[in-house]
C-alpha atoms as a PDB file:
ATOM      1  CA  UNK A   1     -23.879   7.225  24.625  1.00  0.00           C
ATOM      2  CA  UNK A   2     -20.194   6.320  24.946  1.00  0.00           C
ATOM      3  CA  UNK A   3     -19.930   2.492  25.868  1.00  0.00           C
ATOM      4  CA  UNK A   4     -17.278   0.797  27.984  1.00  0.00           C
ATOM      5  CA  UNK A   5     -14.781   0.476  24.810  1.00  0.00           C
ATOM      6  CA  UNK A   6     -15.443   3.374  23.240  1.00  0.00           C
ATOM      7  CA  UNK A   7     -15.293   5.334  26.662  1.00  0.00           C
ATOM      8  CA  UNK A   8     -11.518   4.156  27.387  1.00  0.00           C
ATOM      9  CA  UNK A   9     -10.686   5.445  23.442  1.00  0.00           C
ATOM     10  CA  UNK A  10     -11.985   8.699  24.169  1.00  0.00           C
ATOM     11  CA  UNK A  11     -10.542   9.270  27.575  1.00  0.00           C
ATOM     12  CA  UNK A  12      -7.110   8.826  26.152  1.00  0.00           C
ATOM     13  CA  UNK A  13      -8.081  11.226  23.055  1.00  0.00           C
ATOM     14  CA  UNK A  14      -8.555  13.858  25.410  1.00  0.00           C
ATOM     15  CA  UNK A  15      -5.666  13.392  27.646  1.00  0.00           C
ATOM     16  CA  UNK A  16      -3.627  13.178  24.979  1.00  0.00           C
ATOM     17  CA  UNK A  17      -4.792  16.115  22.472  1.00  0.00           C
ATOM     18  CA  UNK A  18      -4.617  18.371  25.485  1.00  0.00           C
ATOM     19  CA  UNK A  19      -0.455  17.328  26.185  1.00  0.00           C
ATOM     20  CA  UNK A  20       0.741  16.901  23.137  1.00  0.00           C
ATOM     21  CA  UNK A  21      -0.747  20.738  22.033  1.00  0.00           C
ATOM     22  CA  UNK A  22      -3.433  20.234  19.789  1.00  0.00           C
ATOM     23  CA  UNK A  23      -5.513  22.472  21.348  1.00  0.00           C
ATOM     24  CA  UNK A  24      -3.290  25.471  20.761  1.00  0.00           C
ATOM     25  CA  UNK A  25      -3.799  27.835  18.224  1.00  0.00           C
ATOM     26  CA  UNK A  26       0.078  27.393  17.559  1.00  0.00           C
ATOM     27  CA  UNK A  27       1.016  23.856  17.575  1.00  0.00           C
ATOM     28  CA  UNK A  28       4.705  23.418  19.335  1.00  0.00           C
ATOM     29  CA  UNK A  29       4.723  27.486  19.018  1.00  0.00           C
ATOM     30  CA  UNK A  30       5.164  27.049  15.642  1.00  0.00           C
ATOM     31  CA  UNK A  31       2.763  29.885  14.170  1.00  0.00           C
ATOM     32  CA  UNK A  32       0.898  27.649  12.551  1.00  0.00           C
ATOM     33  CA  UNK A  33      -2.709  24.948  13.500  1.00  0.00           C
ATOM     34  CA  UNK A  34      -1.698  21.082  13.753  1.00  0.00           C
ATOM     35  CA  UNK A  35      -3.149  20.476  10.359  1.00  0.00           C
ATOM     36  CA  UNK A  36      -0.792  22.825   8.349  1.00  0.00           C
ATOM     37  CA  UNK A  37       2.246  20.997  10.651  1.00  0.00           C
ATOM     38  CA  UNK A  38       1.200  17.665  10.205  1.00  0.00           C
ATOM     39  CA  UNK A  39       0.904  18.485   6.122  1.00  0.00           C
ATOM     40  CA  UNK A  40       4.597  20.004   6.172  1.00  0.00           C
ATOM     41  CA  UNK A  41       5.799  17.091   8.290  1.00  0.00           C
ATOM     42  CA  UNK A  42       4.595  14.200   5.411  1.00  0.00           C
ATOM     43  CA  UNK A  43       5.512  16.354   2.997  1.00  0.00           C
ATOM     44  CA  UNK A  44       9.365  15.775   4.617  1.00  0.00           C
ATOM     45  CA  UNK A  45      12.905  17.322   2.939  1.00  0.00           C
ATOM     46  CA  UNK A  46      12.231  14.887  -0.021  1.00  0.00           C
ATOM     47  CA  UNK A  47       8.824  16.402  -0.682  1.00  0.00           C
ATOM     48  CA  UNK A  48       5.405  13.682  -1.534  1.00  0.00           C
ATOM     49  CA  UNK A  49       2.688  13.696  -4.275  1.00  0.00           C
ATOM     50  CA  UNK A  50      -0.337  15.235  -3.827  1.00  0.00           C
ATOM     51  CA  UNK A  51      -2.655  12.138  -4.423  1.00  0.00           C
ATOM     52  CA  UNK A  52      -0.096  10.414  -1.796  1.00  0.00           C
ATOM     53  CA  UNK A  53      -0.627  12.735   0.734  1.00  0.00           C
ATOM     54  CA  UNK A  54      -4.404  13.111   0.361  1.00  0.00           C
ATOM     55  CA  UNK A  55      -4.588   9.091   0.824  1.00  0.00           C
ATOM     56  CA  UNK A  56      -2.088   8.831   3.735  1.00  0.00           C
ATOM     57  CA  UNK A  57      -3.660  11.539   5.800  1.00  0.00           C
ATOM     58  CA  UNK A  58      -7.414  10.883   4.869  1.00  0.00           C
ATOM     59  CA  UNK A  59      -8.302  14.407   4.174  1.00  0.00           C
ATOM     60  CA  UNK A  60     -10.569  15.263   1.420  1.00  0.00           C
ATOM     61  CA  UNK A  61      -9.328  17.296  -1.409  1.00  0.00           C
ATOM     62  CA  UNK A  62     -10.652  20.673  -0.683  1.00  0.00           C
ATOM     63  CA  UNK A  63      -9.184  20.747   2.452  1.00  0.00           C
ATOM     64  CA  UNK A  64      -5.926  19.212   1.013  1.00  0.00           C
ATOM     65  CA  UNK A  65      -5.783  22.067  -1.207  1.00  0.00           C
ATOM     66  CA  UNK A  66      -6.457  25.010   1.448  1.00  0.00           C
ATOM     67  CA  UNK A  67      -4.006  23.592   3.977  1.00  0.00           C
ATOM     68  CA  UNK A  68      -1.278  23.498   0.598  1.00  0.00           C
ATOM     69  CA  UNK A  69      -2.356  27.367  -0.523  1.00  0.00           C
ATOM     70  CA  UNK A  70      -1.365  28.261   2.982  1.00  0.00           C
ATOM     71  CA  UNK A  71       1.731  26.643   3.396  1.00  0.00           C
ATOM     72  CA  UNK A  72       2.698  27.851  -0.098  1.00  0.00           C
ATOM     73  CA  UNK A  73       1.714  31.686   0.673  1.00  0.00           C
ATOM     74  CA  UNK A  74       4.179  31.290   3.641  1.00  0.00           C
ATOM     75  CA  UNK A  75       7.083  30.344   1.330  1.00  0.00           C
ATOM     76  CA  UNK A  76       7.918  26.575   3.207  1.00  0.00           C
ATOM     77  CA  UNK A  77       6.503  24.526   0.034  1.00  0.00           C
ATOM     78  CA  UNK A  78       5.755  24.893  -4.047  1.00  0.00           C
ATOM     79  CA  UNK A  79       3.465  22.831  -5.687  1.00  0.00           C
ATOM     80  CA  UNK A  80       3.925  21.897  -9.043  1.00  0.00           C
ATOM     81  CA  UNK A  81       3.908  19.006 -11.882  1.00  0.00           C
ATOM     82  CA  UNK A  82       6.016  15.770 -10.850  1.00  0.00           C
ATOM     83  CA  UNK A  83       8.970  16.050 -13.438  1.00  0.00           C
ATOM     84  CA  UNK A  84       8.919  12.618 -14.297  1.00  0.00           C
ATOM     85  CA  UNK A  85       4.730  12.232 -14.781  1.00  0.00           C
ATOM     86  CA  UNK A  86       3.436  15.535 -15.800  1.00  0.00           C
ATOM     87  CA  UNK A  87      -0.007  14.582 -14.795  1.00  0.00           C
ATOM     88  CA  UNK A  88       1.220  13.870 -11.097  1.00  0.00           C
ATOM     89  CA  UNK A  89       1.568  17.270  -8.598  1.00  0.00           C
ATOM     90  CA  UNK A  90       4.262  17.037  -6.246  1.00  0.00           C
ATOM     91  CA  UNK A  91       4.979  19.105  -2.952  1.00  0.00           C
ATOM     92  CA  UNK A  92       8.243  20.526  -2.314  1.00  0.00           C
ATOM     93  CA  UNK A  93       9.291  22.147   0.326  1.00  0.00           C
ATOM     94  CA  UNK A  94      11.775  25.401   0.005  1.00  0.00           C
ATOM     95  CA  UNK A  95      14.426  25.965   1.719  1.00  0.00           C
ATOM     96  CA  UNK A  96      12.747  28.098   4.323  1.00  0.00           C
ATOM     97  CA  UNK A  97      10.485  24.668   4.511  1.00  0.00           C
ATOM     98  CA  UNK A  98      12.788  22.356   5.702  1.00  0.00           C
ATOM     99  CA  UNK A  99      14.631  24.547   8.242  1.00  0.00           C
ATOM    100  CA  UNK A 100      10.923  24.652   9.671  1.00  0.00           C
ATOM    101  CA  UNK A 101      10.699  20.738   9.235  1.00  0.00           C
ATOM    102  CA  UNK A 102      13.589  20.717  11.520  1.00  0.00           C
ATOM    103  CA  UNK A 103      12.433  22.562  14.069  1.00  0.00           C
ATOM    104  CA  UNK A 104       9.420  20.944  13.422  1.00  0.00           C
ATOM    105  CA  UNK A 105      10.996  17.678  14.057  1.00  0.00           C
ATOM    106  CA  UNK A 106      13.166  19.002  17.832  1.00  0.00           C
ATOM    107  CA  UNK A 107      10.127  20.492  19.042  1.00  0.00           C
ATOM    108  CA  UNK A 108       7.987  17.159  18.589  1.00  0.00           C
ATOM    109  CA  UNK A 109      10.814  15.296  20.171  1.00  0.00           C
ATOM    110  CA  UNK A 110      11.600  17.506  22.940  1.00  0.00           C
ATOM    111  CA  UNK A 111       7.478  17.650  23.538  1.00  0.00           C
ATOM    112  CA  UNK A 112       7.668  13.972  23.698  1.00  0.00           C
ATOM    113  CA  UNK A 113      10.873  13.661  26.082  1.00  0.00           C
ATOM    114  CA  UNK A 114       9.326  15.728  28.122  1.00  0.00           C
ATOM    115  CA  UNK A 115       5.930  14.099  29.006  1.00  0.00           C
ATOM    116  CA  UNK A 116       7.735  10.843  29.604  1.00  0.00           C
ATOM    117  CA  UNK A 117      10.304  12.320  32.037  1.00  0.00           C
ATOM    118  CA  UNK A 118       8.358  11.964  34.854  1.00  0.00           C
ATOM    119  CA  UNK A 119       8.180   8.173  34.401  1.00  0.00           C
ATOM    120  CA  UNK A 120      10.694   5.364  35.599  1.00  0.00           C
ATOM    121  CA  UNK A 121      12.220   3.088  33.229  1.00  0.00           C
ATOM    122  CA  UNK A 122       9.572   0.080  33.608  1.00  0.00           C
ATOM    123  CA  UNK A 123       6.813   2.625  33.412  1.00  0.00           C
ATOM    124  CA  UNK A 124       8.531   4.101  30.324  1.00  0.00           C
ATOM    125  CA  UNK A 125       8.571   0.393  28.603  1.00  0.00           C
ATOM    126  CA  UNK A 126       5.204  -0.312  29.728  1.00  0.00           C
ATOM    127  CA  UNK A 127       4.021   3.030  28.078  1.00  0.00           C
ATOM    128  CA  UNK A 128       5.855   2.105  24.632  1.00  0.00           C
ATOM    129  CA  UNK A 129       4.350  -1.309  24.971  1.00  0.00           C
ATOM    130  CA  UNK A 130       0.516   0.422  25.077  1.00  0.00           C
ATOM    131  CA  UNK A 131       1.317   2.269  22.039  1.00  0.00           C
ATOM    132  CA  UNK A 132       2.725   0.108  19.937  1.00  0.00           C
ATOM    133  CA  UNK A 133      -0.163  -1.837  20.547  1.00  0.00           C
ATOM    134  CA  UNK A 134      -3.094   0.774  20.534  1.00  0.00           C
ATOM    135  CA  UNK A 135      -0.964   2.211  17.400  1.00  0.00           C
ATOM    136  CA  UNK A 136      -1.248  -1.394  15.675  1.00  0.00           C
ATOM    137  CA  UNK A 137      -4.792  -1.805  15.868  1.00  0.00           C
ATOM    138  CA  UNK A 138      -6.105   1.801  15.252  1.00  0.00           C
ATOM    139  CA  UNK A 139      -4.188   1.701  11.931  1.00  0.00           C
ATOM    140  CA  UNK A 140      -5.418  -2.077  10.852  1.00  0.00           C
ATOM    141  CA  UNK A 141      -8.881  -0.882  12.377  1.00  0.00           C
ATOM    142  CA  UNK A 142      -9.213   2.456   9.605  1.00  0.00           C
ATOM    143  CA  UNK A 143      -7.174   0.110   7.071  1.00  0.00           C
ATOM    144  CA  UNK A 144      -9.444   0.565   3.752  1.00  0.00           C
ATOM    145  CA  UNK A 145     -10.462  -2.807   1.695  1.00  0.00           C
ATOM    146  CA  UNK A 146     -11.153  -1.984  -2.041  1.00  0.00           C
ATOM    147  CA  UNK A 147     -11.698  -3.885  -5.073  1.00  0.00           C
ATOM    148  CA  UNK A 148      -8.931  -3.974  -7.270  1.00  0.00           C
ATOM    149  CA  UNK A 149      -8.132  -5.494 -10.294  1.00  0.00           C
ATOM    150  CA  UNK A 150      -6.935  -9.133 -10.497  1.00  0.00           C
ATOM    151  CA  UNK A 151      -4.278  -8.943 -13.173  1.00  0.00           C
ATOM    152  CA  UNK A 152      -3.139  -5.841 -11.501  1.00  0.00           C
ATOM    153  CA  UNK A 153       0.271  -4.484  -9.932  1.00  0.00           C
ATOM    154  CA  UNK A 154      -1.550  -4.734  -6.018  1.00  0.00           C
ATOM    155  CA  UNK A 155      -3.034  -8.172  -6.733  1.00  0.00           C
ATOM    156  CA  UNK A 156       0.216  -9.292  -7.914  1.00  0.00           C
ATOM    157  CA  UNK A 157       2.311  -8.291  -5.033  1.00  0.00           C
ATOM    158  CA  UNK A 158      -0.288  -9.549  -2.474  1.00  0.00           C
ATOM    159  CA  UNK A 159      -0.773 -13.077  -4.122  1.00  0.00           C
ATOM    160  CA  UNK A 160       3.234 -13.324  -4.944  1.00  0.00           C
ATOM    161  CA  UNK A 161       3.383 -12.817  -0.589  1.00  0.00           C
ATOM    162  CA  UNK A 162       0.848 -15.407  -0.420  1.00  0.00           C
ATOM    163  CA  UNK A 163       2.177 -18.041  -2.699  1.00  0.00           C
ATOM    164  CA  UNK A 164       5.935 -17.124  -0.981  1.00  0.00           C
ATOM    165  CA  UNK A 165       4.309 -18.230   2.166  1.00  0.00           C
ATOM    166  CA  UNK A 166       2.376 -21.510   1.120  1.00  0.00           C
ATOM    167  CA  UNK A 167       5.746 -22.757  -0.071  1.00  0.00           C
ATOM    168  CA  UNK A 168       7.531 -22.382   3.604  1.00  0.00           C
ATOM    169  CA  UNK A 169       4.398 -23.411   5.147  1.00  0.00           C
ATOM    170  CA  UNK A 170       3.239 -26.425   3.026  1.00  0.00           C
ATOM    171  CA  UNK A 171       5.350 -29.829   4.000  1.00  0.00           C
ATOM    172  CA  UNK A 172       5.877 -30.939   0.584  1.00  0.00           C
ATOM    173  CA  UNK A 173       5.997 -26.759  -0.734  1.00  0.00           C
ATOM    174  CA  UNK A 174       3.998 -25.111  -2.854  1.00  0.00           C
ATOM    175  CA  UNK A 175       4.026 -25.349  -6.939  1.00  0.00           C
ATOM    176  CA  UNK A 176       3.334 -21.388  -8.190  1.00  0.00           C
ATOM    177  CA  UNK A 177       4.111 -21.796 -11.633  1.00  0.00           C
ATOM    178  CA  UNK A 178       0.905 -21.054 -13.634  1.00  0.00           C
ATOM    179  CA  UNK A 179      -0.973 -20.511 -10.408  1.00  0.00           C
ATOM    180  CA  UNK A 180      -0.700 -16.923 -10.561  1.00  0.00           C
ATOM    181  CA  UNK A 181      -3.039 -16.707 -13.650  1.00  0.00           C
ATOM    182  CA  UNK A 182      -4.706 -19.560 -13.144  1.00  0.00           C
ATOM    183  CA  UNK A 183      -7.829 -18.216 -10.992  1.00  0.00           C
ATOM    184  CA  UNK A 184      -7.452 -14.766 -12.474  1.00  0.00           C
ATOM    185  CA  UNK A 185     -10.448 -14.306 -14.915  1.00  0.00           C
ATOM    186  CA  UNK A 186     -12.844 -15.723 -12.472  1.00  0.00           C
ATOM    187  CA  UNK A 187     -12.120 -13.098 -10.160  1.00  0.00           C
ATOM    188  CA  UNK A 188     -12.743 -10.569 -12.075  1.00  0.00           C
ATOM    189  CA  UNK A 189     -16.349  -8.706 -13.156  1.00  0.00           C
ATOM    190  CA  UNK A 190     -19.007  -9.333 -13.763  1.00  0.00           C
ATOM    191  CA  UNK A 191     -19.219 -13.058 -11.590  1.00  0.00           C
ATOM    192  CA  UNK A 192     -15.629 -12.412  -9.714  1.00  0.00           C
ATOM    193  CA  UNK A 193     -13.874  -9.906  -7.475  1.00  0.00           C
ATOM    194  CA  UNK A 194     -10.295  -9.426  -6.055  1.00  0.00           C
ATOM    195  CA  UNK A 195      -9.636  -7.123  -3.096  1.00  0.00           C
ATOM    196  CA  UNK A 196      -7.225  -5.742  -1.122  1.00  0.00           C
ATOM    197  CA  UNK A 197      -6.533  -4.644   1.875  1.00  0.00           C
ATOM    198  CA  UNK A 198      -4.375  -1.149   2.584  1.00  0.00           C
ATOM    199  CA  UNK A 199      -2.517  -0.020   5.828  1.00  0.00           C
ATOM    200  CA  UNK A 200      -1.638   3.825   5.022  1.00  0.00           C
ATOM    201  CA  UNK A 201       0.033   2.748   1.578  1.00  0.00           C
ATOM    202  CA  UNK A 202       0.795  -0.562   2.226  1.00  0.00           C
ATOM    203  CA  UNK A 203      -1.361  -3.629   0.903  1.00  0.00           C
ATOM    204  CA  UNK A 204      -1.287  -5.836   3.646  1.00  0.00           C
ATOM    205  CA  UNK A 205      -4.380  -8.433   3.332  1.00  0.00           C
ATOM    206  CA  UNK A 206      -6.272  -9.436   0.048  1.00  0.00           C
ATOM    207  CA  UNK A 207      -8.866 -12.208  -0.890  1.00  0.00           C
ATOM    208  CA  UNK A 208     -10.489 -13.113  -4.503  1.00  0.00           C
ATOM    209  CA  UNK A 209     -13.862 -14.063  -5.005  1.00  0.00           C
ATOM    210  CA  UNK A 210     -14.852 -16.456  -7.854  1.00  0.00           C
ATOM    211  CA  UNK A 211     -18.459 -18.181  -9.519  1.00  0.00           C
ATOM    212  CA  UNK A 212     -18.419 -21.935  -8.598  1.00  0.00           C
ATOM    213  CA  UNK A 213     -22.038 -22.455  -9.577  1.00  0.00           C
ATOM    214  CA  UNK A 214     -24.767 -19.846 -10.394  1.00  0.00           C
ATOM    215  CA  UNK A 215     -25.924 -19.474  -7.043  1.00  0.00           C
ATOM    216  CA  UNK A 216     -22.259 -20.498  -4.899  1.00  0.00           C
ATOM    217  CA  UNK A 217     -19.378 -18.116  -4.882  1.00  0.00           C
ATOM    218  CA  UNK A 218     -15.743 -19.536  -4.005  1.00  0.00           C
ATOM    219  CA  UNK A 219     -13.421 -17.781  -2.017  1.00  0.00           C
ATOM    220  CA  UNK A 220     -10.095 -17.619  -3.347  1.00  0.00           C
ATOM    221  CA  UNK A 221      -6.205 -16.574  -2.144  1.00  0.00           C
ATOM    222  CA  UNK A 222      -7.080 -15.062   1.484  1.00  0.00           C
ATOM    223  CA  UNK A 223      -3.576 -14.170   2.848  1.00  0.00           C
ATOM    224  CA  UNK A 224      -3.058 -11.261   5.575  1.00  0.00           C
ATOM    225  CA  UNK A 225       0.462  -9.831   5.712  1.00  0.00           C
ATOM    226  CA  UNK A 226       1.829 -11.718   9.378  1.00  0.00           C
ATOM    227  CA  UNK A 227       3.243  -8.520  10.602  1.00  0.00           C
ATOM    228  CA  UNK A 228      -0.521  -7.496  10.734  1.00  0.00           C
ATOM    229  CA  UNK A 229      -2.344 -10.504  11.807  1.00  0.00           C
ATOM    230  CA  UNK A 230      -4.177 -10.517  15.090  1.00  0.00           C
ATOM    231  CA  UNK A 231      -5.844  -7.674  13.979  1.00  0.00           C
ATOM    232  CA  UNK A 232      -9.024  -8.544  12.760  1.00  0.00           C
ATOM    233  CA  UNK A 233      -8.227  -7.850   8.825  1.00  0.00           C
ATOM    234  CA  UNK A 234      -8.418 -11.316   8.051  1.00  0.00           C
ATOM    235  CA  UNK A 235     -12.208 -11.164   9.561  1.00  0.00           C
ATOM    236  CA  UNK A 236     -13.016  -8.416   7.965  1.00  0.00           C
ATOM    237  CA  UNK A 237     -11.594  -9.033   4.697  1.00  0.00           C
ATOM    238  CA  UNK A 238     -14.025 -12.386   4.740  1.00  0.00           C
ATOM    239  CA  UNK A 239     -16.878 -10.247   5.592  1.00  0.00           C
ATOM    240  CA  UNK A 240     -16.160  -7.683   2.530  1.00  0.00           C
ATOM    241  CA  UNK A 241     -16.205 -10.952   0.124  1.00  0.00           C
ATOM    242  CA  UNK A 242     -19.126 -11.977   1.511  1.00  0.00           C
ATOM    243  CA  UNK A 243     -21.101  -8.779   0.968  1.00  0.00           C
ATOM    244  CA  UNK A 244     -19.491  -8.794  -2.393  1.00  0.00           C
ATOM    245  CA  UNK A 245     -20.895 -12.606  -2.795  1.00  0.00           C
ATOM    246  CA  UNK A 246     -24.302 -11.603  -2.119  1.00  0.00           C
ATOM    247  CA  UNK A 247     -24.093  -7.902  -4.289  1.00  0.00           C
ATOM    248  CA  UNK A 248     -23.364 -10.621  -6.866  1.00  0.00           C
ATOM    249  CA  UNK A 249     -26.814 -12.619  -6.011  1.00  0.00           C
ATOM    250  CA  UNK A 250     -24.630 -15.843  -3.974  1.00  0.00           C
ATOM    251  CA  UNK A 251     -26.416 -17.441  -1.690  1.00  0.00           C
ATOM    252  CA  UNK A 252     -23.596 -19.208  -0.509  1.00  0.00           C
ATOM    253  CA  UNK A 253     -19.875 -19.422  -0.240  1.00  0.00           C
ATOM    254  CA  UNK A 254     -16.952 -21.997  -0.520  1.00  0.00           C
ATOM    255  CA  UNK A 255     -13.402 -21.898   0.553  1.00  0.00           C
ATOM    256  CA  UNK A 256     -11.056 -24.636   0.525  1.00  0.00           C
ATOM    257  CA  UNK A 257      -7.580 -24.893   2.379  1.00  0.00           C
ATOM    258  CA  UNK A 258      -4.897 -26.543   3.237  1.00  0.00           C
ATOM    259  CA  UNK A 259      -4.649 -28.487   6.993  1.00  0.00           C
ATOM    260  CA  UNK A 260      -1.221 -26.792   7.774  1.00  0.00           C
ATOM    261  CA  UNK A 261      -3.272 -22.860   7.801  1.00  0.00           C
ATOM    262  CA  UNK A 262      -4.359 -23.786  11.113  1.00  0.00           C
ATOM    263  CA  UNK A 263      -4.698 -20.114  12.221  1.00  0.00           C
ATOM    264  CA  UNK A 264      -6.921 -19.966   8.782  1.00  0.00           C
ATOM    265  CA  UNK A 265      -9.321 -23.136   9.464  1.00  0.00           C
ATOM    266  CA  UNK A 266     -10.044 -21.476  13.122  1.00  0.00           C
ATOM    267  CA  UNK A 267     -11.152 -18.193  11.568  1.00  0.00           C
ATOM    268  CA  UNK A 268     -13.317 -19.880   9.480  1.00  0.00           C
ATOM    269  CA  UNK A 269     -15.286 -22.125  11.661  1.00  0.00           C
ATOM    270  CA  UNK A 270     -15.732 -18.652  13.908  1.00  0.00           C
ATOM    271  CA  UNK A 271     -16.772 -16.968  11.125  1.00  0.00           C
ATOM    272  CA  UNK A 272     -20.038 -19.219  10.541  1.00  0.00           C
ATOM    273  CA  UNK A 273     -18.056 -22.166   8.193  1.00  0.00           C
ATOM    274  CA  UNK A 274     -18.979 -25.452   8.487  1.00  0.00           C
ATOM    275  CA  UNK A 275     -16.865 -28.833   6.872  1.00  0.00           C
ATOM    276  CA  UNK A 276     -18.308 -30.286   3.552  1.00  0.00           C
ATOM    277  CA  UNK A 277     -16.676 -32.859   1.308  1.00  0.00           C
ATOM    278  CA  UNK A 278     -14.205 -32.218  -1.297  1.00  0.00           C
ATOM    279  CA  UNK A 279     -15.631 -30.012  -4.082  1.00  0.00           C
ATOM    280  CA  UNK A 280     -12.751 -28.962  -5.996  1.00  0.00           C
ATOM    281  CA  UNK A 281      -9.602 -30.578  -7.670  1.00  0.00           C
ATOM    282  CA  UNK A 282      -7.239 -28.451  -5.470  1.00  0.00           C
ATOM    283  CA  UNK A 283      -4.357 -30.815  -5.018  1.00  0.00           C
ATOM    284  CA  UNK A 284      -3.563 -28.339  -1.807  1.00  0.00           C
ATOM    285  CA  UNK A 285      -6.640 -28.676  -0.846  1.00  0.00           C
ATOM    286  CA  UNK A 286      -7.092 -31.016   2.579  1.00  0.00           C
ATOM    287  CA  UNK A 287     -10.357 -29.245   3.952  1.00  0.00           C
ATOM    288  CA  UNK A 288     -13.596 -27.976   2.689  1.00  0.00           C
ATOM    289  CA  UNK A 289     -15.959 -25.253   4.098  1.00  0.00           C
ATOM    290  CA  UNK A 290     -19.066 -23.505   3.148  1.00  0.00           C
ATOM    291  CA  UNK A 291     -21.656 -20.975   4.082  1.00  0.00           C
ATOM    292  CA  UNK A 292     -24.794 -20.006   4.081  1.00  0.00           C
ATOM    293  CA  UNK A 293     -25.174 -16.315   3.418  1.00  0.00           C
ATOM    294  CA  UNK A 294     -28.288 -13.911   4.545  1.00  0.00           C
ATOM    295  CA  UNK A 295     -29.881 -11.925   2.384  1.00  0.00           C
ATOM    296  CA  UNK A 296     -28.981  -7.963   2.004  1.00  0.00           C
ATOM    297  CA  UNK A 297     -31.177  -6.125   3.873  1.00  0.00           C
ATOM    298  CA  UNK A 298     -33.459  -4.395   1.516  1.00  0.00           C
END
């Protein structure tokens, strides 16, 4: 049974599938199902990897590999080995491709044009307002959070943002030099984690867990990217290192931070966190917070 947020969500799926065409047989007339056009539209005049376009469109890779062979038997793309990494498969489109890609590309726009005609210019700004918004949160909400490893290109970037920001946000700034290794072979297996957080391609969140004691856990370098904040990630992203805490047999968690990350402190004292005296020798550190974790159900 559909509840009152979930009911909204699916009103608007069905309005909107039935205007925009996904319904039809032919999507924009185009001879072909909305599947094979959305594949040839990522694929783009540059052509994509393979592996690229299985992650950014979340489609298994059986079905991946049909909605290719057809595309490819109607002469708009080739698939073959990347010439710079012969283990990576690229698809190109042909010539024939592309002049579809454009049509492609005046059809979608003249589809869109044409269901907003009817509105006036506030209701026009009010509509891009919605879906900018809904688009926000439905891409932060199916956002995957995977371990990765600490030492690692992804960890790098992510804690490199995060270190970038502590030295804007920090009065006095923020030291980095040997921080970026320091932490690193705590949070790693078999006591330690490091995750991340990915929008589409983009890592836009991570967090490291680390072994303070035997049975405490510490949580290390939360950041969430701020052009994705208010969100939830930085909620979730908590959660996931808690249920990696307790796959690790913690039965609790510390975190320490720095007074200025008010928007962090808040999140943590919703999040179940209560203050404790200083347990580390963080010279950042100005505030100290632990948790009790439940036990995975069995």
């Amino acid at each position: 049974m559909a509840t009152a947020d979930t009911a909204v969500l699916r009103r608007f799926n069905r309005a909107w599938s039935q205007r925009i065409g996904v319904l039809e047989e032919s999507y924009l007339g185009q001879g072909r199902s909305l599947g094979a056009s959305r594949l040839l539209f990522e694929i783009g005049p540059s052509g994509a990897g393979v592996l690229e376009l299985r992650r950014r469109l979340g489609l298994d890779s059986g079905y991946l590999s049909r909605l290719l062979r057809t595309l490819e038997n109607d002469g708009l793309v080739t698939v073959r080995a990347d010439h710079g990494d012969r283990r990576r498969r690229v698809a190109v489109p042909t010539t024939k491709g592309r002049r579809a890609i454009e049509r492609l590309e005046r059809r979608s726009e003249d589809r869109a044009l044409e269901l907003v005609a009817p509105l006036g210019p506030s209701q026009r700004r009010r509509l891009d307002e919605a879906l900018v918004t809904a688009e926000r949160l439905i891409r932060a909400a199916t956002s995957s959070i995977e371990p990765v490893a600490a030492d690692g290109p992804q960890a790098s970037y992510a804690v490199g943002r995060y270190f970038a920001e502590l030295q804007e946000r920090f009065p006095d700034g923020f030291d980095s030099e040997g921080a970026a290794t320091t932490d690193v072979p705590g949070m790693s297996p078999p006591a330690g984690c490091f995750l991340v957080a990915r929008v589409d391609e983009d890592v836009v969140a991570c967090g490291g867990l680390q072994r303070h004691t035997a049975r405490v856990g510490e949580v290390k370098r939360m950041w969430v990217d701020p052009d994705w904040r208010g969100c939830g990630l930085g909620v979730r992203m908590l959660a996931a290192l808690e249920d990696e805490a307790r796959r690790l047999g913690y039965g609790e968690v510390y975190l320490d931070t720095n007074a200025s990350l008010v928007e962090a402190i808040a999140m943590y004292e919703r999040s179940g966190y209560h203050a404790i005296g200083r347990y580390s020798d963080n010279p950042y550190a100005q505030a100290w917070f632990a948790k009790r974790l439940a036990s995975l159900p069995r």
